[in-house]
N, C-alpha and C. Protein backbone atom coordinates (compact mmCIF):
# COMPACT_ATOMS: atom_id res chain seq x y z
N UNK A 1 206.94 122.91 70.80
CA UNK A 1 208.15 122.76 71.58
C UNK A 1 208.07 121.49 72.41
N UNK A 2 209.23 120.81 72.46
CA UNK A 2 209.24 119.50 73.49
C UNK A 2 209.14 119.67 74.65
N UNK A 3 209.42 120.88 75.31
CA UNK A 3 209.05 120.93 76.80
C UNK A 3 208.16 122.24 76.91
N UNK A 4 207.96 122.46 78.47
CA UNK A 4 206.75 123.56 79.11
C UNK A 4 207.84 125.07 79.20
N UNK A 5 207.35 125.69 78.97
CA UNK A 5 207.87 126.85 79.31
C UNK A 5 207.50 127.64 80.60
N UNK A 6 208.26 127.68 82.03
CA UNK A 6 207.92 127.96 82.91
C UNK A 6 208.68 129.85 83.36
N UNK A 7 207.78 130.72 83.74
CA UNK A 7 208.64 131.74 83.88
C UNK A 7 208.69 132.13 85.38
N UNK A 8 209.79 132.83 85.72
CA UNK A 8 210.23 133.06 87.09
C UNK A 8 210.48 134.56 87.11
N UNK A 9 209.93 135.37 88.18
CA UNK A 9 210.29 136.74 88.87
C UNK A 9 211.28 136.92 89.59
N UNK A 10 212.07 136.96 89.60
CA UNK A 10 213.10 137.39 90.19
C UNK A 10 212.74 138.41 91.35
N UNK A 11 212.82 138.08 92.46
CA UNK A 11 212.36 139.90 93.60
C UNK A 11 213.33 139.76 94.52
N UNK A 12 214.15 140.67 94.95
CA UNK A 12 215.13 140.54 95.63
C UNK A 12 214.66 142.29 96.51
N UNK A 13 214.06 141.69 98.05
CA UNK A 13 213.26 142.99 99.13
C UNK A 13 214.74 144.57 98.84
N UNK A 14 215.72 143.82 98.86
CA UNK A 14 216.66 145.35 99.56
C UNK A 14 217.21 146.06 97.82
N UNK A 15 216.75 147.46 97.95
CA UNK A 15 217.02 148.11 96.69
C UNK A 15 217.68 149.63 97.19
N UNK A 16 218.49 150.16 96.99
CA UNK A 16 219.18 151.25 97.20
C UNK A 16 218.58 152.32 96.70
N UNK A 17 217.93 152.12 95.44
CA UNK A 17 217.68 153.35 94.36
C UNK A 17 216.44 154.21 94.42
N UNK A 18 215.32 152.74 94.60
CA UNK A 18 214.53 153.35 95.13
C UNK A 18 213.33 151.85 96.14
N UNK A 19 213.19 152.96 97.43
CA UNK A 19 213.45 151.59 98.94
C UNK A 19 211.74 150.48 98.01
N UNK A 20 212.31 149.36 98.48
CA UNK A 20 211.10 148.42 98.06
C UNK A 20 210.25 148.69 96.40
N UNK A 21 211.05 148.74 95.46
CA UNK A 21 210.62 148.94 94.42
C UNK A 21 209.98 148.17 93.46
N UNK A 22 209.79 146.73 94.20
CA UNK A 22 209.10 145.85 93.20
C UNK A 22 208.05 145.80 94.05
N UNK A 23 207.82 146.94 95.29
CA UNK A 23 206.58 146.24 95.62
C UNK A 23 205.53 147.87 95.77
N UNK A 24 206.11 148.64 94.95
CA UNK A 24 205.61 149.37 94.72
C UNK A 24 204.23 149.74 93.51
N UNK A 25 203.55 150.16 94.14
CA UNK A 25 201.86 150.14 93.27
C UNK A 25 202.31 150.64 91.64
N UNK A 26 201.33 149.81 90.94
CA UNK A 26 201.45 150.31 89.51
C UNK A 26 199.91 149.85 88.75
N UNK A 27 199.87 151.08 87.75
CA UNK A 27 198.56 150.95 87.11
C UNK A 27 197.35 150.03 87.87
N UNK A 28 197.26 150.23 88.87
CA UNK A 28 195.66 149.72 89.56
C UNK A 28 195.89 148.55 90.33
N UNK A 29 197.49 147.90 90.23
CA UNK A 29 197.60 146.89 91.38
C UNK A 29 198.35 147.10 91.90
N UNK A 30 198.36 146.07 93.00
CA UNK A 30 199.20 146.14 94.27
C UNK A 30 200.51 146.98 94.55
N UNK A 31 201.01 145.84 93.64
CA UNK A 31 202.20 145.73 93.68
C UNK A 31 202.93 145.67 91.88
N UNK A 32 204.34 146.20 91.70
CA UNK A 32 204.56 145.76 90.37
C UNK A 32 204.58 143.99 90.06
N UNK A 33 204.81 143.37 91.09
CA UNK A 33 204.83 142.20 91.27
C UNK A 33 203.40 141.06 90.66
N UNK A 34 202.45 142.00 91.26
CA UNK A 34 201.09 141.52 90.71
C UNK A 34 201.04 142.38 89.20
N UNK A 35 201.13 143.11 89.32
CA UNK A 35 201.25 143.04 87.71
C UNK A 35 201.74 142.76 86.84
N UNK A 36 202.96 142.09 87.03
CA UNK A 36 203.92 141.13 86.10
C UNK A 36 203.49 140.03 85.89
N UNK A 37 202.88 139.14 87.41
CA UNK A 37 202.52 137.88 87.44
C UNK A 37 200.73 137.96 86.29
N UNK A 38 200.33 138.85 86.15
CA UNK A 38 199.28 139.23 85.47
C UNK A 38 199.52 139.53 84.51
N UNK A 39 200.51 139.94 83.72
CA UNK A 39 201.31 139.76 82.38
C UNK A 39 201.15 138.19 81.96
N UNK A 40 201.75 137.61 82.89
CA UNK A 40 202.19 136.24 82.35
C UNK A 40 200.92 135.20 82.30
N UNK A 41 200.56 135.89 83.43
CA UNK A 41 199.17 134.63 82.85
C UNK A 41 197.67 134.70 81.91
N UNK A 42 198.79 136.02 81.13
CA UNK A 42 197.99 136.37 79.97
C UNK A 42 198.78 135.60 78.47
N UNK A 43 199.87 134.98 79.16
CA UNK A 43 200.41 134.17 78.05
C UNK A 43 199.44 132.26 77.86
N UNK A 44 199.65 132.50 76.78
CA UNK A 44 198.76 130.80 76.50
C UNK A 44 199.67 130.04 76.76
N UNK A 45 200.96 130.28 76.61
CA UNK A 45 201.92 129.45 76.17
C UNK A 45 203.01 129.22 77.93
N UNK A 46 202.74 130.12 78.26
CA UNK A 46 203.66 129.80 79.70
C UNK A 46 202.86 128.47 80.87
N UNK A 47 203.04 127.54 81.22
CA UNK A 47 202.94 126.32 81.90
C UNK A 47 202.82 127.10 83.54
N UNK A 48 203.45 127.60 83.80
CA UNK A 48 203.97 127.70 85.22
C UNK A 48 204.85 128.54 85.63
N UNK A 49 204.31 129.43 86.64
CA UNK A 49 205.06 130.54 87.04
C UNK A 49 205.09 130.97 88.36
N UNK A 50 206.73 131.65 88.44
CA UNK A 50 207.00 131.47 90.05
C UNK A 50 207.80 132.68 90.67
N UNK A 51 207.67 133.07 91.25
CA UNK A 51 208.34 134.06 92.28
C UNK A 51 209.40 133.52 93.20
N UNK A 52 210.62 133.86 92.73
CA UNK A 52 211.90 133.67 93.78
C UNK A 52 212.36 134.95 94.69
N UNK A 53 212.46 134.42 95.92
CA UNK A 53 212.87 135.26 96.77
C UNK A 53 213.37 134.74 97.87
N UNK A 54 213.72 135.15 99.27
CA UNK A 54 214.01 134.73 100.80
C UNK A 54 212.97 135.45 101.52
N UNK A 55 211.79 136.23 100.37
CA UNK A 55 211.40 137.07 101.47
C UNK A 55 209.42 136.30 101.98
N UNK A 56 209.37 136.93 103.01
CA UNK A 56 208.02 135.92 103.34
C UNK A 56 206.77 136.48 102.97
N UNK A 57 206.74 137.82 102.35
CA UNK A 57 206.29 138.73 102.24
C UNK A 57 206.27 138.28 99.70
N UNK A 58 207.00 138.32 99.52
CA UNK A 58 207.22 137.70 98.40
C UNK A 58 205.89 136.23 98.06
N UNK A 59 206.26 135.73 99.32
CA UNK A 59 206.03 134.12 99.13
C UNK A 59 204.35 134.44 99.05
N UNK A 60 203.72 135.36 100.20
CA UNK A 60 202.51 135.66 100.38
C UNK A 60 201.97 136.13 99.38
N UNK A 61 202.72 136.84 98.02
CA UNK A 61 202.02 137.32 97.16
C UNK A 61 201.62 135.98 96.06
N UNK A 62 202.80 135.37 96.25
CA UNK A 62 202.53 133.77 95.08
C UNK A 62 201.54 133.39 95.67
N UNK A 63 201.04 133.22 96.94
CA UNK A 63 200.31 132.34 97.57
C UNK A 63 198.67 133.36 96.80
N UNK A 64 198.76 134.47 97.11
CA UNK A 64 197.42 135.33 96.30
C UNK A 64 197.49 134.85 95.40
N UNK A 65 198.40 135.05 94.46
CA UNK A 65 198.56 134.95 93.02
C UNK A 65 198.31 133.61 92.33
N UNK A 66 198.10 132.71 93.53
CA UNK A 66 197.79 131.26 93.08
C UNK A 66 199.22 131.22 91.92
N UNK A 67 200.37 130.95 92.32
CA UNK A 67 201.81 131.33 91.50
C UNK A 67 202.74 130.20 92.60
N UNK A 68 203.58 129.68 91.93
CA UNK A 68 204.85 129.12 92.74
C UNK A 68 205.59 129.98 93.59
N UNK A 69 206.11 129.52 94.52
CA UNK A 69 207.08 130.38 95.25
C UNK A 69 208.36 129.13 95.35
N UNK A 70 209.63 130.06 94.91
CA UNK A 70 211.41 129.26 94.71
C UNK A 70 211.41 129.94 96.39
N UNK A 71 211.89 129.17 96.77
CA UNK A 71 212.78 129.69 98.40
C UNK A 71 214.22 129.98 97.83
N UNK A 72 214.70 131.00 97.94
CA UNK A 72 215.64 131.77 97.52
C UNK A 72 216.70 131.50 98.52
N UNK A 73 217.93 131.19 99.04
CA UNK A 73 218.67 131.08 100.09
C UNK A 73 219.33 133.12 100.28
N UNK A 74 219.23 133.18 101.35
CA UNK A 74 219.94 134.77 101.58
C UNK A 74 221.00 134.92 101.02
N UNK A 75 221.86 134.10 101.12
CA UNK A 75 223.34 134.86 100.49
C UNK A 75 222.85 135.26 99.05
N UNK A 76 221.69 134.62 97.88
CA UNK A 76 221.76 134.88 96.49
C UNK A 76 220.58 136.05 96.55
N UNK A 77 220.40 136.82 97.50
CA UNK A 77 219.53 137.71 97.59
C UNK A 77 220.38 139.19 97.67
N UNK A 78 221.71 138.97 98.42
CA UNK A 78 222.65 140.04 98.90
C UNK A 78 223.48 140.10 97.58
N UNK A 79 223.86 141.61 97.47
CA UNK A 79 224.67 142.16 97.21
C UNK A 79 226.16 141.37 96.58
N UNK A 80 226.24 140.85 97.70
CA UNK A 80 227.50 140.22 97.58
C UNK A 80 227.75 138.94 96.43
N UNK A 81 226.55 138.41 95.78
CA UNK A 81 226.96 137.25 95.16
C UNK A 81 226.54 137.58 94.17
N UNK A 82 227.42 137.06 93.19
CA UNK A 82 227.59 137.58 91.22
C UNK A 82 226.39 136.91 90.82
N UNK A 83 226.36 137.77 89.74
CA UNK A 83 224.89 137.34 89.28
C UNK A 83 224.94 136.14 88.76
N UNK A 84 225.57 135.57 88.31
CA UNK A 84 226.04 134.32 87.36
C UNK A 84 225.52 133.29 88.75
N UNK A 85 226.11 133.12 89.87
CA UNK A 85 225.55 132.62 90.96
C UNK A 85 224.00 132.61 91.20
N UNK A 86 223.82 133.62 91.22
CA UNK A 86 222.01 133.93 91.41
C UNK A 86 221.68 133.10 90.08
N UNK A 87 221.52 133.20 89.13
CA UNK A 87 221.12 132.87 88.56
C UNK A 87 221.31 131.40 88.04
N UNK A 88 222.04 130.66 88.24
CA UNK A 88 222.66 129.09 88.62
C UNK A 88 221.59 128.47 89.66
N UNK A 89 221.60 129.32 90.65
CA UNK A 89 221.05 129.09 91.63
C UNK A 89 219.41 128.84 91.82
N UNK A 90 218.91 130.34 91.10
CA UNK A 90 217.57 129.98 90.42
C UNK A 90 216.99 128.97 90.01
N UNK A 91 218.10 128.82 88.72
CA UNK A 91 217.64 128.10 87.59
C UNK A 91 217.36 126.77 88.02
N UNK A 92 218.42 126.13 88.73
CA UNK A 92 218.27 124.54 89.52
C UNK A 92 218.01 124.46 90.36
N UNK A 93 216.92 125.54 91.06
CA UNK A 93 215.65 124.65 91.84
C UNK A 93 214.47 125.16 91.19
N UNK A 94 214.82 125.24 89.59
CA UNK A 94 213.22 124.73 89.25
C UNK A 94 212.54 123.58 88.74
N UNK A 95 211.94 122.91 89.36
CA UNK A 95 211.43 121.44 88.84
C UNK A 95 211.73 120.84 87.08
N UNK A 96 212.54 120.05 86.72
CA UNK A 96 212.22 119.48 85.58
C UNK A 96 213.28 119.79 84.95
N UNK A 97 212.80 120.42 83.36
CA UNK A 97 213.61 120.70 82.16
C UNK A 97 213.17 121.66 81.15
N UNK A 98 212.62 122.19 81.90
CA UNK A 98 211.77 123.55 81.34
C UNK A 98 212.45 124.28 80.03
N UNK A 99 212.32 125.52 79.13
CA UNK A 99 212.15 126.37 78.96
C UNK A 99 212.27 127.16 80.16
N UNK A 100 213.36 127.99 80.27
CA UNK A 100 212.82 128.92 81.27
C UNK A 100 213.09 131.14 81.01
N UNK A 101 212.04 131.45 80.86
CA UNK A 101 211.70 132.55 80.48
C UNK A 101 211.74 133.54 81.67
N UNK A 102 212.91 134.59 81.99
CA UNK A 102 212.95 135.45 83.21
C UNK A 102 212.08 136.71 83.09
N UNK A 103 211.15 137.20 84.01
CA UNK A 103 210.50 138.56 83.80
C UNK A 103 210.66 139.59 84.99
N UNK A 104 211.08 140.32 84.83
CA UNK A 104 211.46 141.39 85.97
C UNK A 104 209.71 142.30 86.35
N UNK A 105 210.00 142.47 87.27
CA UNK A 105 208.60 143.28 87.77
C UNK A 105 209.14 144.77 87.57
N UNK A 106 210.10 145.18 87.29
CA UNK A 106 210.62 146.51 87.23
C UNK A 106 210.64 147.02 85.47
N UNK A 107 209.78 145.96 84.97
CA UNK A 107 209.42 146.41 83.36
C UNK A 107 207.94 145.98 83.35
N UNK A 108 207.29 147.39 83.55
CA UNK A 108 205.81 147.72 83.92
C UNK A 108 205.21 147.45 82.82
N UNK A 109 205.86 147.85 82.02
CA UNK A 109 204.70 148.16 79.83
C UNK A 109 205.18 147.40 78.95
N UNK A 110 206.17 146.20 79.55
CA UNK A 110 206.15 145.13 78.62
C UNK A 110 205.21 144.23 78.63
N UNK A 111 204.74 143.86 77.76
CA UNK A 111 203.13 142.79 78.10
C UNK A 111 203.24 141.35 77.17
N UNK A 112 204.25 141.83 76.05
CA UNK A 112 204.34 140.97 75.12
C UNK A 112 205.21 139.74 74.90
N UNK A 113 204.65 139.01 76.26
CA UNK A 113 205.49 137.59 76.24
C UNK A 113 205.22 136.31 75.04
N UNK A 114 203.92 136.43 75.04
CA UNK A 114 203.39 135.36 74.24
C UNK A 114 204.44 135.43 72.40
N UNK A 115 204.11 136.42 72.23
CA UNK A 115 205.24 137.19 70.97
C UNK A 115 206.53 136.79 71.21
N UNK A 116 206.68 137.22 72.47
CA UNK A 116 208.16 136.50 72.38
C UNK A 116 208.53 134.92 72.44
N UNK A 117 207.60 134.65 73.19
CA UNK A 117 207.73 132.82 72.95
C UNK A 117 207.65 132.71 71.80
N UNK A 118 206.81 133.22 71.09
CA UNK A 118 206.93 132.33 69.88
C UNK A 118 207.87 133.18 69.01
N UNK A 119 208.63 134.22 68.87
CA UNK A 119 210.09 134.22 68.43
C UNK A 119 210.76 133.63 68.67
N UNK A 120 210.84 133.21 69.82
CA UNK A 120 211.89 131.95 70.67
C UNK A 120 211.79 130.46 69.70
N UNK A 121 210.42 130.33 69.70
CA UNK A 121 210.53 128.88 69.19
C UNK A 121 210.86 128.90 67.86
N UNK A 122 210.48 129.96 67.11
CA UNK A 122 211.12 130.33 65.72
C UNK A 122 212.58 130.60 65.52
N UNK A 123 213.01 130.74 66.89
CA UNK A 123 214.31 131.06 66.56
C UNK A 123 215.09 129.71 66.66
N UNK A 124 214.77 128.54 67.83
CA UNK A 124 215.16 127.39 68.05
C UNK A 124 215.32 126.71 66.57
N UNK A 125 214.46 126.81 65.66
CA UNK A 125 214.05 126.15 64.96
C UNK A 125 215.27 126.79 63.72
N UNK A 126 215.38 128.46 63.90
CA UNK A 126 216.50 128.75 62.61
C UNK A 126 217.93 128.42 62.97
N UNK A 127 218.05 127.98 64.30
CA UNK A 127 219.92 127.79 64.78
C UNK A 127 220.28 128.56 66.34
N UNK A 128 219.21 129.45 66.69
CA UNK A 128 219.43 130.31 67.76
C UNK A 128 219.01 129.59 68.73
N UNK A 129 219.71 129.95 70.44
CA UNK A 129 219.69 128.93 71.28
C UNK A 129 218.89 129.68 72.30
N UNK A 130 218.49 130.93 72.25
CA UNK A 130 218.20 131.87 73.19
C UNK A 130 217.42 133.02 72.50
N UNK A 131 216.80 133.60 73.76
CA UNK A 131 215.83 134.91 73.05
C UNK A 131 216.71 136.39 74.28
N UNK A 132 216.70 137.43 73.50
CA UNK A 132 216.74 138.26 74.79
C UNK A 132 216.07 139.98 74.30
N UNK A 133 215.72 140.24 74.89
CA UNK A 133 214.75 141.57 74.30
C UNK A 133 215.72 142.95 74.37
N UNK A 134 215.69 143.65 73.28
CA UNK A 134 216.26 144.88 73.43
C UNK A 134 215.91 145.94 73.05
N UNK A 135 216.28 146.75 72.52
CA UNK A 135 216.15 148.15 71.94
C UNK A 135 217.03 148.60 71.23
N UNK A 136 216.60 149.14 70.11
CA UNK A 136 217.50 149.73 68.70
C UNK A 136 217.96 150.98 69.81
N UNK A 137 218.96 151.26 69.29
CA UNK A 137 220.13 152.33 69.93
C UNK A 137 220.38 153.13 68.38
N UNK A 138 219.91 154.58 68.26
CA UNK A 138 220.07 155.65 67.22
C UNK A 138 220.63 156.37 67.92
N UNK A 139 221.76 156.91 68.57
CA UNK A 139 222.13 158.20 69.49
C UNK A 139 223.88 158.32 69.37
N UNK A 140 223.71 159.77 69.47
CA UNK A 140 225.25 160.21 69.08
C UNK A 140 226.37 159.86 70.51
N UNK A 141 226.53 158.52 70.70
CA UNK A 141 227.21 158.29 72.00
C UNK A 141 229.04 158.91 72.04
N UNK A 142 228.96 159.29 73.12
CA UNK A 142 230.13 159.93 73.97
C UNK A 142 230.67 158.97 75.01
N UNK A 143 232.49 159.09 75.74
CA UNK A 143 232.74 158.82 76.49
C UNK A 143 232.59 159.73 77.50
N UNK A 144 232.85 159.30 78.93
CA UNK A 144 233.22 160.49 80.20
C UNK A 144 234.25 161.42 80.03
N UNK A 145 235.06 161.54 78.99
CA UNK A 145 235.76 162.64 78.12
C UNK A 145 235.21 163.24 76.66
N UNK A 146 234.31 163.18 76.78
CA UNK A 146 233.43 163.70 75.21
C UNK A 146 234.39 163.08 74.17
N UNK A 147 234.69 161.98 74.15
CA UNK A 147 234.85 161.53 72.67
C UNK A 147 234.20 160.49 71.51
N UNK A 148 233.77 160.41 70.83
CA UNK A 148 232.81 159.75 70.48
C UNK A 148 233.06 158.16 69.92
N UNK A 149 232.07 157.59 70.12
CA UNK A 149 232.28 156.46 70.38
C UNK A 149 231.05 156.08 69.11
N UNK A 150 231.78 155.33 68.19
CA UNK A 150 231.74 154.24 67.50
C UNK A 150 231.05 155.16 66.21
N UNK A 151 231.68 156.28 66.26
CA UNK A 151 231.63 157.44 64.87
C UNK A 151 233.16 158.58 65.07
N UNK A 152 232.65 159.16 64.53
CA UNK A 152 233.45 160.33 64.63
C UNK A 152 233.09 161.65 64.48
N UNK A 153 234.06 162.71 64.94
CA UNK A 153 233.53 164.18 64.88
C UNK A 153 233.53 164.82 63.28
N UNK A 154 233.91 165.79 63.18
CA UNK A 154 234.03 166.57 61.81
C UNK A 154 233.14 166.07 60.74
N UNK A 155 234.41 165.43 59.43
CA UNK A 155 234.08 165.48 58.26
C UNK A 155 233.36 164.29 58.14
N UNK A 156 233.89 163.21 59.06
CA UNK A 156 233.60 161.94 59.20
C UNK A 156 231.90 161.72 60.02
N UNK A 157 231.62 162.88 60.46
CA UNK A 157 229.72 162.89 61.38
C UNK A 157 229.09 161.86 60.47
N UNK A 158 228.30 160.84 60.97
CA UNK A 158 227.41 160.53 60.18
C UNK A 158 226.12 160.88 60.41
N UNK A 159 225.11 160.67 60.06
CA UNK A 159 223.82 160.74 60.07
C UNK A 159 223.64 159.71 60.83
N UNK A 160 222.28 159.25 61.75
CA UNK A 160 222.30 158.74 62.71
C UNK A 160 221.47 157.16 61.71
N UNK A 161 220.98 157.43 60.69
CA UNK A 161 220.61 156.49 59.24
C UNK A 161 221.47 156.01 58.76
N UNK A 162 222.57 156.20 59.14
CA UNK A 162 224.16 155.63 58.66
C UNK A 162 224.90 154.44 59.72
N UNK A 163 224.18 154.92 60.38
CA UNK A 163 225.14 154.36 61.87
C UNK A 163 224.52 152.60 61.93
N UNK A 164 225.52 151.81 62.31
CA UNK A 164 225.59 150.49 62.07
C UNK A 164 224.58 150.20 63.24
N UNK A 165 223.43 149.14 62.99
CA UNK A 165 222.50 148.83 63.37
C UNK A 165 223.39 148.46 65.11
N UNK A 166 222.41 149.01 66.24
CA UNK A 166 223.29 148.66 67.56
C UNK A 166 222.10 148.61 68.44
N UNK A 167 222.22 147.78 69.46
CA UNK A 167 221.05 147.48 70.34
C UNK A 167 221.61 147.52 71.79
N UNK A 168 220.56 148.21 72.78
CA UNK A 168 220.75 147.69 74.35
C UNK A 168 220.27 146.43 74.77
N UNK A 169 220.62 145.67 75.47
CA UNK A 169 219.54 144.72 76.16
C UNK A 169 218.53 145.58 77.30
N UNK A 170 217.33 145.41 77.04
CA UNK A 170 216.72 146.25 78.15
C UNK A 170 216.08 145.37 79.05
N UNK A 171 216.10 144.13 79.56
CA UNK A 171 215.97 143.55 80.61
C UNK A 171 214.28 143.38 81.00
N UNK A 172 213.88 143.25 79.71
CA UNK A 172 212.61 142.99 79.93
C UNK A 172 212.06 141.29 79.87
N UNK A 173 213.14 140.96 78.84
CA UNK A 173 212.44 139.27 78.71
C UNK A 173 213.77 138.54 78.32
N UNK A 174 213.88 137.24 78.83
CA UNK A 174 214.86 136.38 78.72
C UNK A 174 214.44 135.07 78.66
N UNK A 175 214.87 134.23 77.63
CA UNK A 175 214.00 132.99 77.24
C UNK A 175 215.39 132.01 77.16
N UNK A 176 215.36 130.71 77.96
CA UNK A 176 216.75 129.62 76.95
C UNK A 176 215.97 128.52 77.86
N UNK A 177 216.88 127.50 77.28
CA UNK A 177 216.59 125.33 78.04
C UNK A 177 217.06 126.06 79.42
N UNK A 178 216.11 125.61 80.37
CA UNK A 178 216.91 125.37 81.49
C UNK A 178 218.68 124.74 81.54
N UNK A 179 218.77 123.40 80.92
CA UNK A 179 219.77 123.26 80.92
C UNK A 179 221.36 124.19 79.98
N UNK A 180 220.82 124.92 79.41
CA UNK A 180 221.53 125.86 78.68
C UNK A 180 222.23 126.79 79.69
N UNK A 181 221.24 127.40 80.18
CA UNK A 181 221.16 128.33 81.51
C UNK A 181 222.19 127.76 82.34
N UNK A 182 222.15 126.75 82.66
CA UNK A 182 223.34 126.22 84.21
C UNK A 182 224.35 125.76 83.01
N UNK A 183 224.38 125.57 82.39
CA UNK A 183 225.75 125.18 81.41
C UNK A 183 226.81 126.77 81.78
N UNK A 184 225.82 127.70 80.56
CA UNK A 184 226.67 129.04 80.55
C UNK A 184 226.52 129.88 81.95
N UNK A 185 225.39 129.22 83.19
CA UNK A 185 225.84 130.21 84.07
C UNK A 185 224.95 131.44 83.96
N UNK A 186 224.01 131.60 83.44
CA UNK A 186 223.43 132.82 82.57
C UNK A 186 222.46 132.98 82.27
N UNK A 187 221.20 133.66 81.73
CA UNK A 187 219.76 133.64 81.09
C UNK A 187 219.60 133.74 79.96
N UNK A 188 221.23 133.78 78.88
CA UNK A 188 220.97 133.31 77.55
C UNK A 188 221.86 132.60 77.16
N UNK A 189 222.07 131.93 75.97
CA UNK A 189 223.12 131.64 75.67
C UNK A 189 224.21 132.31 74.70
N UNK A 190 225.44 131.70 73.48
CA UNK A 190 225.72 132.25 72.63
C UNK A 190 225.08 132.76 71.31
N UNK A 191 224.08 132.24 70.98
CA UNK A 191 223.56 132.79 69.57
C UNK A 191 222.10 133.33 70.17
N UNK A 192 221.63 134.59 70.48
CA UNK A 192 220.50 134.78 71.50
C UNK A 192 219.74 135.30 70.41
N UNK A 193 218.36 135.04 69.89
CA UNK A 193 217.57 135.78 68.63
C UNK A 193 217.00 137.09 69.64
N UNK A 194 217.15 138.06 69.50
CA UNK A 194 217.00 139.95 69.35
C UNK A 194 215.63 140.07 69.34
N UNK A 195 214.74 139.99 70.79
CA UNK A 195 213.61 140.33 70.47
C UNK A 195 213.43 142.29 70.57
N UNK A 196 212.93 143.21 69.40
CA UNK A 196 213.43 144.48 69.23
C UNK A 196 211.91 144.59 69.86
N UNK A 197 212.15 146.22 71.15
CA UNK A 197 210.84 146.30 71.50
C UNK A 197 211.40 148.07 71.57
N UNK A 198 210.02 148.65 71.78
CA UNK A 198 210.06 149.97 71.38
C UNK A 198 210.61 150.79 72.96
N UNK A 199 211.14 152.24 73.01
CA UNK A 199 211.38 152.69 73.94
C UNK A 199 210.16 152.86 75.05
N UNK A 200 209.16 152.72 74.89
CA UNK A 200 208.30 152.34 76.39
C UNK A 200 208.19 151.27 76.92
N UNK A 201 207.87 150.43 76.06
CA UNK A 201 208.32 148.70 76.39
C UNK A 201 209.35 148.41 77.20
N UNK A 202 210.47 148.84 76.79
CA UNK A 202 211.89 148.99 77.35
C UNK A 202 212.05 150.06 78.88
N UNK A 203 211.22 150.76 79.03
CA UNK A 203 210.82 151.56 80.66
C UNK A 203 211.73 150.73 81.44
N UNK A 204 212.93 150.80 81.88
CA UNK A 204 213.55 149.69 83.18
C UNK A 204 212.97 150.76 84.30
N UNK A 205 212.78 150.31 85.43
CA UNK A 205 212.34 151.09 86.56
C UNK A 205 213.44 150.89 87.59
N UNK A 206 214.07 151.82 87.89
CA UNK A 206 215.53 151.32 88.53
C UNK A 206 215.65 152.84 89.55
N UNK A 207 215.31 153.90 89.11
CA UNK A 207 215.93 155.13 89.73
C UNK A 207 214.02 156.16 89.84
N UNK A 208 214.00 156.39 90.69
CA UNK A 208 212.61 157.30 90.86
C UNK A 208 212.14 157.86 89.68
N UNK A 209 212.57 158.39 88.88
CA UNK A 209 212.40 159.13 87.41
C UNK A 209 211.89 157.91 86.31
N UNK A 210 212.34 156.92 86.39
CA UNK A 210 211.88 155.73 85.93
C UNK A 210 210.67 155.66 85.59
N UNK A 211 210.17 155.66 87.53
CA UNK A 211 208.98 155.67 87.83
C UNK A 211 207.78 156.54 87.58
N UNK A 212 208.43 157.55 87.28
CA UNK A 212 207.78 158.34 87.02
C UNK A 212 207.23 158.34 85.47
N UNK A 213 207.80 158.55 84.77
CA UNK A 213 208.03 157.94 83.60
C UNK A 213 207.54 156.92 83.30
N UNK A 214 207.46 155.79 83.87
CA UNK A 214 206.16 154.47 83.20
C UNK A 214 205.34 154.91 83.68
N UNK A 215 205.05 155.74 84.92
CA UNK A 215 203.41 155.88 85.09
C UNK A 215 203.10 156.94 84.08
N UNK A 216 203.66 158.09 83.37
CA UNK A 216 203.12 159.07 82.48
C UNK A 216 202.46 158.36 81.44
N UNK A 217 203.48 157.40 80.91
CA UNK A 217 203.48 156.25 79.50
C UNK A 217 202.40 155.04 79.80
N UNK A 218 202.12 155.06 81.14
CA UNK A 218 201.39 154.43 81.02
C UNK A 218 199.69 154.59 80.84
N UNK A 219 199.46 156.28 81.45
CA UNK A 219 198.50 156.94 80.89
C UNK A 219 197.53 156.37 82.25
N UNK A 220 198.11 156.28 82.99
CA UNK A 220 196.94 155.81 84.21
C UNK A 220 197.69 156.57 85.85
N UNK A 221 196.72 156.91 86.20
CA UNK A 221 197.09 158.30 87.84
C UNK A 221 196.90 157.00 88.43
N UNK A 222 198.38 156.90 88.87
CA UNK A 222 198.32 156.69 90.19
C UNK A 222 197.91 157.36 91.49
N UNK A 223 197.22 156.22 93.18
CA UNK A 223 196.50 157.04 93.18
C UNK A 223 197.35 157.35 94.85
């Protein structure tokens, strides 16, 4: 690849769902935070990696982590500003012309960045401008009125082996050019290559049960 691939954490202190959740202990460290940043610098291929935040408490962990710290301005930390903003915002104060690859600390059992870089660069290379990680979707989906959505009831049921290949994004890995990124505003672009990862991989940690749940999968007592 012509440039470095640099990846950034996203940590934003105020969480509703569940209080301080990226800085909550997981499998034997600190914080999920240190264990993300310990993900990544198990990649060969990542250059440089950084923790964005406003918080000072954030900054102190880059500073352990021997890791960059982005000074985050408050308003792109609140509630109030669209993500498209945050992420504009991110993206151009990071030095250069990077590659830039997003990793959430709230996806505990994804580990497999290096794999994904290099889907990324395989994908650059077939026409695709972007990577984004998801999950195959097999399930008999319903609306908030039980009607079904994107099959049908009766004669028409299909088998779930029938059903047209469909994916979530599960918010584990996001790869594009920096300059791509502030073009669309975004962490991918239009043609994004489908990195497919399995339902533990995919663990988002968002609601207490989450949590609970990557620590079972992850096969390690918390203590």
């Amino acid at each position: 690849m012509e440039n470095e691939v640099v990846a950034v954490i996203p940590v934003r202190v105020g969480s509703t769902r569940i209080k301080r959740k990226n800085f909550q202990p997981f499998g034997g460290y600190k914080t999920l935070i240190h264990q993300k940043v310990d993900h990544l610098k198990n990649s060969a291929s990542i250059n440089k990696i950084y923790l964005s935040s406003n918080d000072d408490e954030v900054k102190a962990i880059a500073n352990e982590c021997n890791v960059e710290f982005l000074k985050r301005e408050d308003y792109f930390c609140e509630s109030e500003a669209r993500w498209d903003e945050v992420v504009t915002h991110i993206v151009e104060s990071i030095p250069g012309t990077p590659h830039v690859l997003w990793a959430l600390a709230t996806s505990p059992l994804f580990v497999r960045y290096e794999d994904a870089i290099n889907e990324y660069i395989s994908g650059l290379e077939e026409g695709y401008d972007s990577l984004i990680g998801v999950k195959k979707i097999n399930e008999y989906l319903i609306d908030e009125v039980g009607r079904p959505l994107f099959y049908a009831f009766g004669p028409w049921h299909p088998y779930t082996t029938e059903f047209k290949q469909m994916f979530a994004i599960n918010d584990v890995v996001f790869i594009a050019p920096k300059a791509l990124q502030i073009k669309f505003r975004y962490w991918f672009g239009r043609k994004p290559k489908l990195f497919e990862c399995d339902s533990i991989e995919s663990i988002d940690v968002n609601f207490p049960d989450d949590l609970k749940l990557a620590i079972a999968a992850s096969g390690i007592e918390e203590s």
